[in-house]
Protein backbone atom coordinates (compact mmCIF):
# COMPACT_ATOMS: atom_id res chain seq x y z
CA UNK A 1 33.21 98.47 117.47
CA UNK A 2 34.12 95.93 114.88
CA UNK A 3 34.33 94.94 110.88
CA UNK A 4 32.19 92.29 111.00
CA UNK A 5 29.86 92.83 108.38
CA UNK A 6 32.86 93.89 105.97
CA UNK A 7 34.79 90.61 106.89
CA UNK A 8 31.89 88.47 106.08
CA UNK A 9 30.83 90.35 102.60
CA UNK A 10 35.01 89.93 101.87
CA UNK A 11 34.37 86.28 102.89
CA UNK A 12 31.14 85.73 100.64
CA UNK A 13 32.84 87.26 97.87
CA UNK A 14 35.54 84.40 98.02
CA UNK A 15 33.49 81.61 97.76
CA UNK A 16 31.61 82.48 94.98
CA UNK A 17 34.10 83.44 93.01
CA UNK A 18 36.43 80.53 93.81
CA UNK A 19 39.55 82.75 93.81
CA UNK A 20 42.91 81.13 93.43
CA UNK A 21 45.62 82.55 96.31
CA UNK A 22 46.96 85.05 94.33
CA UNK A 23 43.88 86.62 93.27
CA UNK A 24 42.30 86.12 96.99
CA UNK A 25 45.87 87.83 97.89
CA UNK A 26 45.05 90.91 95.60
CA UNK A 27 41.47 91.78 95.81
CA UNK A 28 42.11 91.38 100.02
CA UNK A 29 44.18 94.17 99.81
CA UNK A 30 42.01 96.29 97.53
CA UNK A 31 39.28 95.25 99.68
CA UNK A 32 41.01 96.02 102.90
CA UNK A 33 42.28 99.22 101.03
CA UNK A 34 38.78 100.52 99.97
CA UNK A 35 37.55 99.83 103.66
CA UNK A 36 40.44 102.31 105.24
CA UNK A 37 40.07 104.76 102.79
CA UNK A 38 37.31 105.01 100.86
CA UNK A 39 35.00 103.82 103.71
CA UNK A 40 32.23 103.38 101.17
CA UNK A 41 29.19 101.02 101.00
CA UNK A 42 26.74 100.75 98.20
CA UNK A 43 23.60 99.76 100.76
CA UNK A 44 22.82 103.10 102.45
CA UNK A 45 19.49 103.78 102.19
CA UNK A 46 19.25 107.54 102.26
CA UNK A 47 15.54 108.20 104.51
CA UNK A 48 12.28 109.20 103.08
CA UNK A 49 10.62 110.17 106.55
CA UNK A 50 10.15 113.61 106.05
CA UNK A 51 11.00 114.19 110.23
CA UNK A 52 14.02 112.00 109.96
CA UNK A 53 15.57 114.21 107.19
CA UNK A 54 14.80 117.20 108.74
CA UNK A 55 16.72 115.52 112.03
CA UNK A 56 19.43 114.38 109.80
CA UNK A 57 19.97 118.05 108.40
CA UNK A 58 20.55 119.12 111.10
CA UNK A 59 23.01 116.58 112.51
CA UNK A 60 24.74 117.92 109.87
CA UNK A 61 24.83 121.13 111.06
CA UNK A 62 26.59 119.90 114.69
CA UNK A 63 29.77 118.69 113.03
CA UNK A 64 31.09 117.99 116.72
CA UNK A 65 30.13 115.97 119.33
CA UNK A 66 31.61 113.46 122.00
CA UNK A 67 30.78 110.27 123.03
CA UNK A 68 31.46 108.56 126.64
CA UNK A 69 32.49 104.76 126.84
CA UNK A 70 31.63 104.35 130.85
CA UNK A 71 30.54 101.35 133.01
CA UNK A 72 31.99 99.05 136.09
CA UNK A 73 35.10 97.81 133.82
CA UNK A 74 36.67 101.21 134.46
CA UNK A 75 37.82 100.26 137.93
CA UNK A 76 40.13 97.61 136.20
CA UNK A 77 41.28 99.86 134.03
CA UNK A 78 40.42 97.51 130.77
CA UNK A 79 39.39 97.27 127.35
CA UNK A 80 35.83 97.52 127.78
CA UNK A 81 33.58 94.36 127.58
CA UNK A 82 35.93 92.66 125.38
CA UNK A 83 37.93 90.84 127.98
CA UNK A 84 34.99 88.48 128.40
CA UNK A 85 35.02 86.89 125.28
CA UNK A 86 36.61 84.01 124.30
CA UNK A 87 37.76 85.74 121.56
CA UNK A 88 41.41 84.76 121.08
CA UNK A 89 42.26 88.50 119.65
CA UNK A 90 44.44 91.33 120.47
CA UNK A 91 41.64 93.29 122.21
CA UNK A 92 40.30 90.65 123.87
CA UNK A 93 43.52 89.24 126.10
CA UNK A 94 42.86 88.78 129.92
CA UNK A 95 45.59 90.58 132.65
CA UNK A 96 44.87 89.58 136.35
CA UNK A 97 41.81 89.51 138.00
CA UNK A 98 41.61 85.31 138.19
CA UNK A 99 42.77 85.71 134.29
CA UNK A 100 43.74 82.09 133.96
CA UNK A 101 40.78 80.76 134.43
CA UNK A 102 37.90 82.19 132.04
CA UNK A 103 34.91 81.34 134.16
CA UNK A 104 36.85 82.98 137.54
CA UNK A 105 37.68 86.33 135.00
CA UNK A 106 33.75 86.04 134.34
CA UNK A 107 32.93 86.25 137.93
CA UNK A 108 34.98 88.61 139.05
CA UNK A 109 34.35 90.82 136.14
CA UNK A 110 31.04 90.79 136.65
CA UNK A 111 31.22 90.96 140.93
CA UNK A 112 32.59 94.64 139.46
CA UNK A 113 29.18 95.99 140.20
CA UNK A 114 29.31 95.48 143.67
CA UNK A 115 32.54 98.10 144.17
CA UNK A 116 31.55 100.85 141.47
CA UNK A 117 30.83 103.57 143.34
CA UNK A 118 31.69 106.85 140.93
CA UNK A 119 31.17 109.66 143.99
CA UNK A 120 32.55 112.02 142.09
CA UNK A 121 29.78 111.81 139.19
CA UNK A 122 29.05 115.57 138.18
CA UNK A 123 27.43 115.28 134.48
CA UNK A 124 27.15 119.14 134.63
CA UNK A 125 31.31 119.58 135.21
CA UNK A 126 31.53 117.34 131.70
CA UNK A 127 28.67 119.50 130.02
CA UNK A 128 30.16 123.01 130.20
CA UNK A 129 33.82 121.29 129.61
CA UNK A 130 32.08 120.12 126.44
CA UNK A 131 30.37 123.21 125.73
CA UNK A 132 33.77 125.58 126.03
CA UNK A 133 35.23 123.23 123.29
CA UNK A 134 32.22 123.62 120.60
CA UNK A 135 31.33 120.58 121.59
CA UNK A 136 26.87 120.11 120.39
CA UNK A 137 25.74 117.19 120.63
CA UNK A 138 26.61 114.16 123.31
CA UNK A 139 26.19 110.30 122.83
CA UNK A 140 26.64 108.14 125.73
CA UNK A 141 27.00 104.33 126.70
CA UNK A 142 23.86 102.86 128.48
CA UNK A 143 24.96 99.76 127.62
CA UNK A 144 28.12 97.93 126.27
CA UNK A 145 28.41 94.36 125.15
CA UNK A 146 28.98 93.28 128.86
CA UNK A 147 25.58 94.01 129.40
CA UNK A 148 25.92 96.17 132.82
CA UNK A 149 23.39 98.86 131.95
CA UNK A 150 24.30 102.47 133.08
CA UNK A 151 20.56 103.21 133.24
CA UNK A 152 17.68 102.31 135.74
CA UNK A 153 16.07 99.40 133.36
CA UNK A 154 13.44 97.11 134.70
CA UNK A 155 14.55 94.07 132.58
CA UNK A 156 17.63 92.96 134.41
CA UNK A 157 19.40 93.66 137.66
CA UNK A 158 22.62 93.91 136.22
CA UNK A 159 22.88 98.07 136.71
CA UNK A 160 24.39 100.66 138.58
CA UNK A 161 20.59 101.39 140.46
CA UNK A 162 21.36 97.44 141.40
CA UNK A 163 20.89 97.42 144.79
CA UNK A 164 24.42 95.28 144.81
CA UNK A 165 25.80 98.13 143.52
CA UNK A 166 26.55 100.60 146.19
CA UNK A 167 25.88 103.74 144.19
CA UNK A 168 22.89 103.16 143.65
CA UNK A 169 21.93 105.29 146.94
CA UNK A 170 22.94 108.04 145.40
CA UNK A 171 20.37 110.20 144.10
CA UNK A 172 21.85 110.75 141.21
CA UNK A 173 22.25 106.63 140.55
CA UNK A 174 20.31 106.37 137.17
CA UNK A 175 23.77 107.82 135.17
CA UNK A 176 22.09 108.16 132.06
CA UNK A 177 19.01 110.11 132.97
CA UNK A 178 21.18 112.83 135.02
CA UNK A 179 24.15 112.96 131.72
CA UNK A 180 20.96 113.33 129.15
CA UNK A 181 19.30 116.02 131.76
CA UNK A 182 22.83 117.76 132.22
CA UNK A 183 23.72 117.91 128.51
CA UNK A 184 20.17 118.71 127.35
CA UNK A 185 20.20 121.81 129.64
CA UNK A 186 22.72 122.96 127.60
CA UNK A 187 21.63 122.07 124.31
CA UNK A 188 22.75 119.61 123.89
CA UNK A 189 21.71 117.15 121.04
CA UNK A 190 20.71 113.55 122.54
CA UNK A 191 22.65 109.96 121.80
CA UNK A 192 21.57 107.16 123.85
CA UNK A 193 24.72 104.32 122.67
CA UNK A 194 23.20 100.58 122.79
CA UNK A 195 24.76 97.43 122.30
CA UNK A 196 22.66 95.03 120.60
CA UNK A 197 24.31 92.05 121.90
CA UNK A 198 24.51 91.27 125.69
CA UNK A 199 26.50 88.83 127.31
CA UNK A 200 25.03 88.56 130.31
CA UNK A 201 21.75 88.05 129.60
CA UNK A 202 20.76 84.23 129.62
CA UNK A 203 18.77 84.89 125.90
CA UNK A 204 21.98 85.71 124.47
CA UNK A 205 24.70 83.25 126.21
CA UNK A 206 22.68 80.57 127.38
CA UNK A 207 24.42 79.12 130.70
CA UNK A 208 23.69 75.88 129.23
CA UNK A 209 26.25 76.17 127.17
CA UNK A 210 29.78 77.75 127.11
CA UNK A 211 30.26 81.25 125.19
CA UNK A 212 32.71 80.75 121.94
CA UNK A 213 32.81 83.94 120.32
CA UNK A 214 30.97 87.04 120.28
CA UNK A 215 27.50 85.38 119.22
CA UNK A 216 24.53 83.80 120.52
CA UNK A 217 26.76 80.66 122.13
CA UNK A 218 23.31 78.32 121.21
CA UNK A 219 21.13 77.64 117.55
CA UNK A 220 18.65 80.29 117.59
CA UNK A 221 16.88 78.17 115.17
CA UNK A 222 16.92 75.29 117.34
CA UNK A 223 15.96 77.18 119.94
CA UNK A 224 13.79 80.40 118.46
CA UNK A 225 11.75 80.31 121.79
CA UNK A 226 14.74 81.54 123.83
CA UNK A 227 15.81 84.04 120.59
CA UNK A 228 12.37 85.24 120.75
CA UNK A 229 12.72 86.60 124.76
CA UNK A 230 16.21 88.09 123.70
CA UNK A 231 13.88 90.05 120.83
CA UNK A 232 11.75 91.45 123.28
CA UNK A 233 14.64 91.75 125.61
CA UNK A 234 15.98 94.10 123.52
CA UNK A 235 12.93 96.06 122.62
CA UNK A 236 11.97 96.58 126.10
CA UNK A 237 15.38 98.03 127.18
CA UNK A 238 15.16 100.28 124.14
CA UNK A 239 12.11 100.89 125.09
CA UNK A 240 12.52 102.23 128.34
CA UNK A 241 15.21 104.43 127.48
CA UNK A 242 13.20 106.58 124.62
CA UNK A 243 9.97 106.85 127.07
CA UNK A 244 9.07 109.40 130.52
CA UNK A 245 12.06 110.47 132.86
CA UNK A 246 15.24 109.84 129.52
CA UNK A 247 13.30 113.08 127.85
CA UNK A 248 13.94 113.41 124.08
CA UNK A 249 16.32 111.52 122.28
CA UNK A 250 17.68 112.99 119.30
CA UNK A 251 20.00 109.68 118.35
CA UNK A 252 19.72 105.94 118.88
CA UNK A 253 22.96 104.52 118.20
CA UNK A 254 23.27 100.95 118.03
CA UNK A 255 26.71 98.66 118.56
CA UNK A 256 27.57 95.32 117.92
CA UNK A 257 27.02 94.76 114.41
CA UNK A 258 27.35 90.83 113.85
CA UNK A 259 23.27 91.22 115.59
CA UNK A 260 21.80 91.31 112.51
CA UNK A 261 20.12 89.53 109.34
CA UNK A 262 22.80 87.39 107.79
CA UNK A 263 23.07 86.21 103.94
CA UNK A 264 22.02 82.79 102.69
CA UNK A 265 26.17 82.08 102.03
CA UNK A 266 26.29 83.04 105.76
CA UNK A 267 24.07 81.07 107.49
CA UNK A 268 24.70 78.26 105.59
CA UNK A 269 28.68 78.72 107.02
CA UNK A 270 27.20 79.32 110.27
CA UNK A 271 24.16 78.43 111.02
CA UNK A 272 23.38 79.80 114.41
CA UNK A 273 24.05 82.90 113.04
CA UNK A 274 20.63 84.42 111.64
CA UNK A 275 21.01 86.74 114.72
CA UNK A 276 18.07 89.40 113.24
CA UNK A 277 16.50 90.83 116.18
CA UNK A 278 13.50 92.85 114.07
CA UNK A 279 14.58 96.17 113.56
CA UNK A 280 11.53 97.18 111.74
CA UNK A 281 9.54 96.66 114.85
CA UNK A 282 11.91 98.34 116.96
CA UNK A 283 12.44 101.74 114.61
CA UNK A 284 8.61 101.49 114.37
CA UNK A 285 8.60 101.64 117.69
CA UNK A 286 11.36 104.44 118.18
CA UNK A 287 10.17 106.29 115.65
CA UNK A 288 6.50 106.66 117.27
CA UNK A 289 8.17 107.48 120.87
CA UNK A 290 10.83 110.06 119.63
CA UNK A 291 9.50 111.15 116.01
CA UNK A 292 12.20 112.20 113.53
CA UNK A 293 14.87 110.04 115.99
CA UNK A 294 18.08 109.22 114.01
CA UNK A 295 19.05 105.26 114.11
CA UNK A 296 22.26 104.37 113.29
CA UNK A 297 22.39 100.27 113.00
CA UNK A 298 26.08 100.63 113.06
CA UNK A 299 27.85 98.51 110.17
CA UNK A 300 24.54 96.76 109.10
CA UNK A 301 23.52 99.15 106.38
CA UNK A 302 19.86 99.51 104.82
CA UNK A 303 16.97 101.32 106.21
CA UNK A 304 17.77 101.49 109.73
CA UNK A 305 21.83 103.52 109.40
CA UNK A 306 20.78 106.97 108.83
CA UNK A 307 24.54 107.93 108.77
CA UNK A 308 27.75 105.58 108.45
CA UNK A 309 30.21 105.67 111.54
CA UNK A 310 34.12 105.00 110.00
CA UNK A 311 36.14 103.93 113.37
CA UNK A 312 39.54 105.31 114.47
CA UNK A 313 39.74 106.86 110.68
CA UNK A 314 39.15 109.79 108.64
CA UNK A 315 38.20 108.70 104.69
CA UNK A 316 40.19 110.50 102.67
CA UNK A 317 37.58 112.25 99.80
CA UNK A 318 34.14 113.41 100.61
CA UNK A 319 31.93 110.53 101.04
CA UNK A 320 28.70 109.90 99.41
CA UNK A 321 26.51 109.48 102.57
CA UNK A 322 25.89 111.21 105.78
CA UNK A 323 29.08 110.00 108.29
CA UNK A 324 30.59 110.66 111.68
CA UNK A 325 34.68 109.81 112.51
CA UNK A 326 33.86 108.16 116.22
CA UNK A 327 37.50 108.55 117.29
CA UNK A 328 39.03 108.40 120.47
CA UNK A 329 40.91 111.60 122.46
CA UNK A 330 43.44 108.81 123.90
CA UNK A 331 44.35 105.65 123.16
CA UNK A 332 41.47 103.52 124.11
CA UNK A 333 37.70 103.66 124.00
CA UNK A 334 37.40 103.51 127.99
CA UNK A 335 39.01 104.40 131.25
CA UNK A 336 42.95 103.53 131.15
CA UNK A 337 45.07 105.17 133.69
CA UNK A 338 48.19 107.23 132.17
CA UNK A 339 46.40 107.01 128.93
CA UNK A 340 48.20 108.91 126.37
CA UNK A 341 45.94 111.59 124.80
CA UNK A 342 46.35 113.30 121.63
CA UNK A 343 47.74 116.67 121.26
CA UNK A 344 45.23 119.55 121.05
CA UNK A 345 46.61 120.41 117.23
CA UNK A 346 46.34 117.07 116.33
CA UNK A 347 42.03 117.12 117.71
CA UNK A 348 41.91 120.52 115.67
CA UNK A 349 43.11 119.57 112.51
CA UNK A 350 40.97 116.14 112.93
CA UNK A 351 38.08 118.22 113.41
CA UNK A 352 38.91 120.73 110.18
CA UNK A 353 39.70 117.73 107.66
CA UNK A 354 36.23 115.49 108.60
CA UNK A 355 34.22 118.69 108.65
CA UNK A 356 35.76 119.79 104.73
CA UNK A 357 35.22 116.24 103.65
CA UNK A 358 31.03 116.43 104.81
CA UNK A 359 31.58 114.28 108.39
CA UNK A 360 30.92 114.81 111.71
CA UNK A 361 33.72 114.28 114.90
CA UNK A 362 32.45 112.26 117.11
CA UNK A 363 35.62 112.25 119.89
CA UNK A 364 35.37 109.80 122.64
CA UNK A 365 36.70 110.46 126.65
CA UNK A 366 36.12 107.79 128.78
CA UNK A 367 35.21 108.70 132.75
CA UNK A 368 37.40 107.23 135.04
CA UNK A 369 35.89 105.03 137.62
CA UNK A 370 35.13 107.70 140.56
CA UNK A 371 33.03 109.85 137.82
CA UNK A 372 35.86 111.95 136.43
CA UNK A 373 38.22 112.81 133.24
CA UNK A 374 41.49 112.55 133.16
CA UNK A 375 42.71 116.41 133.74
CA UNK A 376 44.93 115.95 130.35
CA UNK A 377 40.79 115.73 128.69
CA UNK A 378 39.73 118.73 129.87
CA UNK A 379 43.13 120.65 128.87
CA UNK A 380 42.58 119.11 125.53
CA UNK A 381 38.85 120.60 125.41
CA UNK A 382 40.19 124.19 126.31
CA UNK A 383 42.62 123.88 123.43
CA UNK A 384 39.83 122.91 121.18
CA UNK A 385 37.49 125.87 122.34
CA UNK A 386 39.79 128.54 122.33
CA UNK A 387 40.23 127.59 118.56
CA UNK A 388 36.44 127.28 118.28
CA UNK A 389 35.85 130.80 119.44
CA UNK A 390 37.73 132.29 116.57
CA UNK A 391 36.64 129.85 113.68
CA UNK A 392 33.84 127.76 114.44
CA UNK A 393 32.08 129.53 112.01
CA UNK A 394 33.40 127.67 109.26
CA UNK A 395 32.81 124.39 110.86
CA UNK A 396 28.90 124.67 112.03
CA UNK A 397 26.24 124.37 109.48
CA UNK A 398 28.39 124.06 106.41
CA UNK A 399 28.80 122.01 103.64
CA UNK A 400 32.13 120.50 101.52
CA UNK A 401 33.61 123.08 99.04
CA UNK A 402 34.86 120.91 95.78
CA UNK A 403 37.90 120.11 95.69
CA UNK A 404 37.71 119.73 99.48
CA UNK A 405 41.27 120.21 100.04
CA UNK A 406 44.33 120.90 98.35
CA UNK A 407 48.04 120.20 99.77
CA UNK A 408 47.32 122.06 103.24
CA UNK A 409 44.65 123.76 102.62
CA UNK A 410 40.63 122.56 103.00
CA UNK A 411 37.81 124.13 101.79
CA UNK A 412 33.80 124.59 103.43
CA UNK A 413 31.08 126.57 102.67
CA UNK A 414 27.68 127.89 104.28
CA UNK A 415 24.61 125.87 102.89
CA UNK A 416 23.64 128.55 100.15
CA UNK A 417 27.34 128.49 98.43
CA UNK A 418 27.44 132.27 99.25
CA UNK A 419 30.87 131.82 101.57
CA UNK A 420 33.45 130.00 101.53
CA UNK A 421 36.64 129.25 104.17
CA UNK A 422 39.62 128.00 103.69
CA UNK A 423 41.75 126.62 107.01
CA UNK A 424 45.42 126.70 106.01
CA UNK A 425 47.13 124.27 108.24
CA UNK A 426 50.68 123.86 109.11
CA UNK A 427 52.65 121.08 111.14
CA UNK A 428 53.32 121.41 114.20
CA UNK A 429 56.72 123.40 113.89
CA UNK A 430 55.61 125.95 112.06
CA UNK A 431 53.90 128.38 114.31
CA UNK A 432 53.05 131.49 111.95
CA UNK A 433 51.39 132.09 108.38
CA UNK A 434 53.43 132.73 105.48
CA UNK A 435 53.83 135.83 103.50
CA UNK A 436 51.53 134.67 100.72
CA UNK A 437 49.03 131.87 100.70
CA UNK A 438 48.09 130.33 96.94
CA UNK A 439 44.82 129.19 96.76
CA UNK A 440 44.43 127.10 93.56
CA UNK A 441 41.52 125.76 92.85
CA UNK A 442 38.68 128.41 94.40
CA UNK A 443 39.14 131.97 94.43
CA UNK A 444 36.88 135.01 95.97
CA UNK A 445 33.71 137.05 94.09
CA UNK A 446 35.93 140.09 92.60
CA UNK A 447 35.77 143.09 93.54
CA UNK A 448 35.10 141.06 97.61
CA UNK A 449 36.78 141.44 100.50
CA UNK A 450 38.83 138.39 102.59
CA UNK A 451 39.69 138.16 106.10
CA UNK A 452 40.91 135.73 108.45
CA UNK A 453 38.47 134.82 110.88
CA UNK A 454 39.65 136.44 114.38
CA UNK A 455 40.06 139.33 112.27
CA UNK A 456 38.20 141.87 110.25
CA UNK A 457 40.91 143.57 108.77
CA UNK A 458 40.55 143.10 104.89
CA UNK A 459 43.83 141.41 103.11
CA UNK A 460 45.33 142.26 100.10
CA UNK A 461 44.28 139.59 97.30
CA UNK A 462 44.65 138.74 93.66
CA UNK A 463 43.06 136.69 91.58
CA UNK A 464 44.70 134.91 89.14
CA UNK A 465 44.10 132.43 85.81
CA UNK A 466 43.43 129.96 88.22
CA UNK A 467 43.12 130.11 91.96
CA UNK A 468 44.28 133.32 93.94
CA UNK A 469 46.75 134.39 95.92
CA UNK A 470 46.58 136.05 99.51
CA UNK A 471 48.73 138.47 101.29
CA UNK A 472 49.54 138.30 105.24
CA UNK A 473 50.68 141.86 106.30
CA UNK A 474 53.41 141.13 108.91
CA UNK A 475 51.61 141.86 112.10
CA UNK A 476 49.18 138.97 111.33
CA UNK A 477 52.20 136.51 110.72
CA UNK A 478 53.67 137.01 113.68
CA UNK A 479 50.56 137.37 116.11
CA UNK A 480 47.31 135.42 114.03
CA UNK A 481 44.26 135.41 115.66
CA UNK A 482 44.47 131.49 116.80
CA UNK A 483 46.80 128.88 116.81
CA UNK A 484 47.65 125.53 114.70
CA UNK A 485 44.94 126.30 111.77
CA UNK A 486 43.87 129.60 110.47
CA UNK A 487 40.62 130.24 108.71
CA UNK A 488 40.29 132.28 105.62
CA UNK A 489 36.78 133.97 104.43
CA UNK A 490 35.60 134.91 101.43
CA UNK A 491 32.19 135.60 99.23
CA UNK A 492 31.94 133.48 96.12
């Protein structure tokens, strides 16, 4: 989870243009502007494998999935990963734990694996929870930048199946085949998260050498021998996961974008940092285990991000590009006891404004370190599926409705442009519909009938020059058929 690749185009930009520090000043804040808001990139490569679109259409049609951050660094209670590098940034600050000393943090962090013992790990509880809230497809961590892999791999004994790791007696040790089992039963759509960097393998921090920042801490040039056995590192691990007892795998979701093929301007700033590690050969790869298999090369762009991934945000127009909001329910990506989890109107409204703007919700809850959610994450998922019940059927397999929204009102459609819904949404203190609803800029097929979803009643309408205008009979005011957003439908 970073802007890396964003930083380093703003930085390229600079130097060839030379800019004096008012003009560096100005186009920093456009820059900065356009990456908040507009979240768009001019490299997406939009894919020609006729299995891949097919997949892509209809990870379109989800709209709503959620994603798990989960490995030994929940027993602290920490950011995850990002404590271990000497990174002196906000999210990377060390509390406890040996904390001023980096090497003692390092051991101690990594002696985690020899106390995580998650007994209450029950991937079917999380399912249904999931399920209830409209919840389709599920992507999960196998393995963050720390390296500790949440999966039975045969690369590295740094895992939960470790036999230093006293879970991994339980028969249900190898996390990630029994949450892709549990999910897929179901049906679930498939994400297997991967972090393309991994700091505690020896190919990517040598121990030779100290660890600065968040790259390989030696030349890769200098040394392409040792690069080379992170390559296949890497491939194997993927590998494993997309092969025999993982089953299919509808999405291969790669973090840690600063692994990648850097610019001529770049390596020439920083030489050590041509960190490619062939993504050709391992979508080739993918691609002939689990045909039609997404890849999303977070941040890197090209051929191998099948949909862009804007972080903590929601763009504000319809984007030109398959996208996904990966947000999180509380405040941080992973386990944090008393986290402070956002209010079940809030999630809904989330989830109607990406959806009306053509992205998908991809809401994170990380599992506390005995195998559980927070109770506050499963109230939050009723909320979200009671609402579901009643108007989920203008989120699911729809498209954006131009103009997308207007003042509190956004717009979808079905894929043939024969309906269209319209969620009215209020704040918080407002807890029934007006009399009349003006709808400005789309109106109904004359002579059709429109309804609130929840509802088959047929409402009095008008259409006018432009737009049309709605009447709510009083009953519905006072007692509509869900609460927070309401959903009206009409033929066009």
């Amino acid at each position: 989870m970073n802007r890396d690749k964003e930083i380093g185009i703003l930085s390229k930009v600079f130097k060839i243009f030379d800019m004096k520090k008012i003009l560096f000043g100005i186009l920093y804040l456009l820059f900065s502007f356009s990456l908040t808001y507009g979240q768009e990139y001019s490299d997406y490569v939009p894919p020609k494998d006729p299995k891949v679109q097919k997949k892509l259409d209809w990870w379109q049609d989800q709209k709503f999935g959620l994603l798990m951050h989960w490995g030994a660094y929940s027993q602290w209670g920490v950011v995850e990963s990002w404590s271990i590098c000497p990174e002196d940034e906000g999210w990377t600050q060390r509390h406890g734990h040996g904390s001023d000393n980096y090497f003692t943090y390092l051991k101690n962090y990594e002696n985690l694996k020899t106390t995580f013992n998650p007994v209450q790990f029950n991937p079917e509880k999380w399912a249904s929870a999931a399920k209830a809230a409209g919840m389709r497809y599920v992507v999960f961590t196998t393995k963050h930048h720390d390296g500790f892999c949440m999966f039975d791999t045969h690369q590295t004994d740094y895992k939960i199946t470790s036999r230093e790791c006293p879970f991994h007696t339980n028969s249900r040790a190898n996390v990630t085949k029994e949450i892709f089992s549990a999910f897929r039963k179901q049906d679930f759509g498939i994400g297997a998260y991967f972090s393309k960097p991994d700091w505690h393998s020896p190919y990517f921090w040598w121990p030779y050498f100290p660890p600065k920042d968040r790259f390989p801490n030696y030349d890769e040039a200098k040394y392409p021998e040792r690069w080379q056995k992170f390559k296949d590192f890497t491939y194997n691990q993927i590998k494993e996961l997309l092969v025999g007892e993982y089953g299919d795998v509808d999405i291969l979701w790669l973090d840690g974008g600063w692994v990648r093929p850097h610019s001529k301007e770049e390596i020439n700033e920083h030489p050590r940092r041509n960190d490619a590690i062939n993504m050709p050969r391992i979508a080739k790869m993918a691609r002939s285990l689990q045909p039609g298999i997404l890849i999303v090369d977070r941040a890197v762009g090209g051929l191998y991000e099948n949909y862009r991934t804007p972080e903590q945000q929601v763009p504000d127009h319809k984007l030109s590009y398959p996208w996904e909001t990966c947000m999180t329910m509380g405040n941080s990506w992973s386990y944090v006891p008393n986290d402070s989890y956002k209010p079940a109107d809030q999630l809904i409204k989330l989830l109607v404004k990406i959806v009306s703007y053509g992205g998908n919700f991809l809401l994170n809850i990380g599992p506390d370190p005995k195998g559980d959610w927070d109770p506050t994450a499963y109230q939050r998922l009723r909320s979200m599926g009671q609402w579901m019940k009643v108007n989920s059927e203008g989120i699911y397999s729809t498209r954006p409705l131009a103009p997308y929204q207007e003042d509190n009102i956004y717009f979808t459609q079905k894929k043939d442009h024969s309906v269209a819904y319209a969620f009215y949404i209020t704040d918080s203190t407002h807890k029934k519909l007006p009399s009349t609803v003006e709808i400005s800029n789309i109106s109904a097929r004359k002579g059709s009938s429109v309804h609130l979803l929840g509802d088959d009643r047929p409402l009095q309408w008008e259409q006018k020059a432009k737009g049309m205008v709605v009447e709510i009979p009083a009953e519905l005011q006072n007692n509509p058929p869900s609460k927070y957003v309401w959903t009206f439908k009409m033929k066009l």
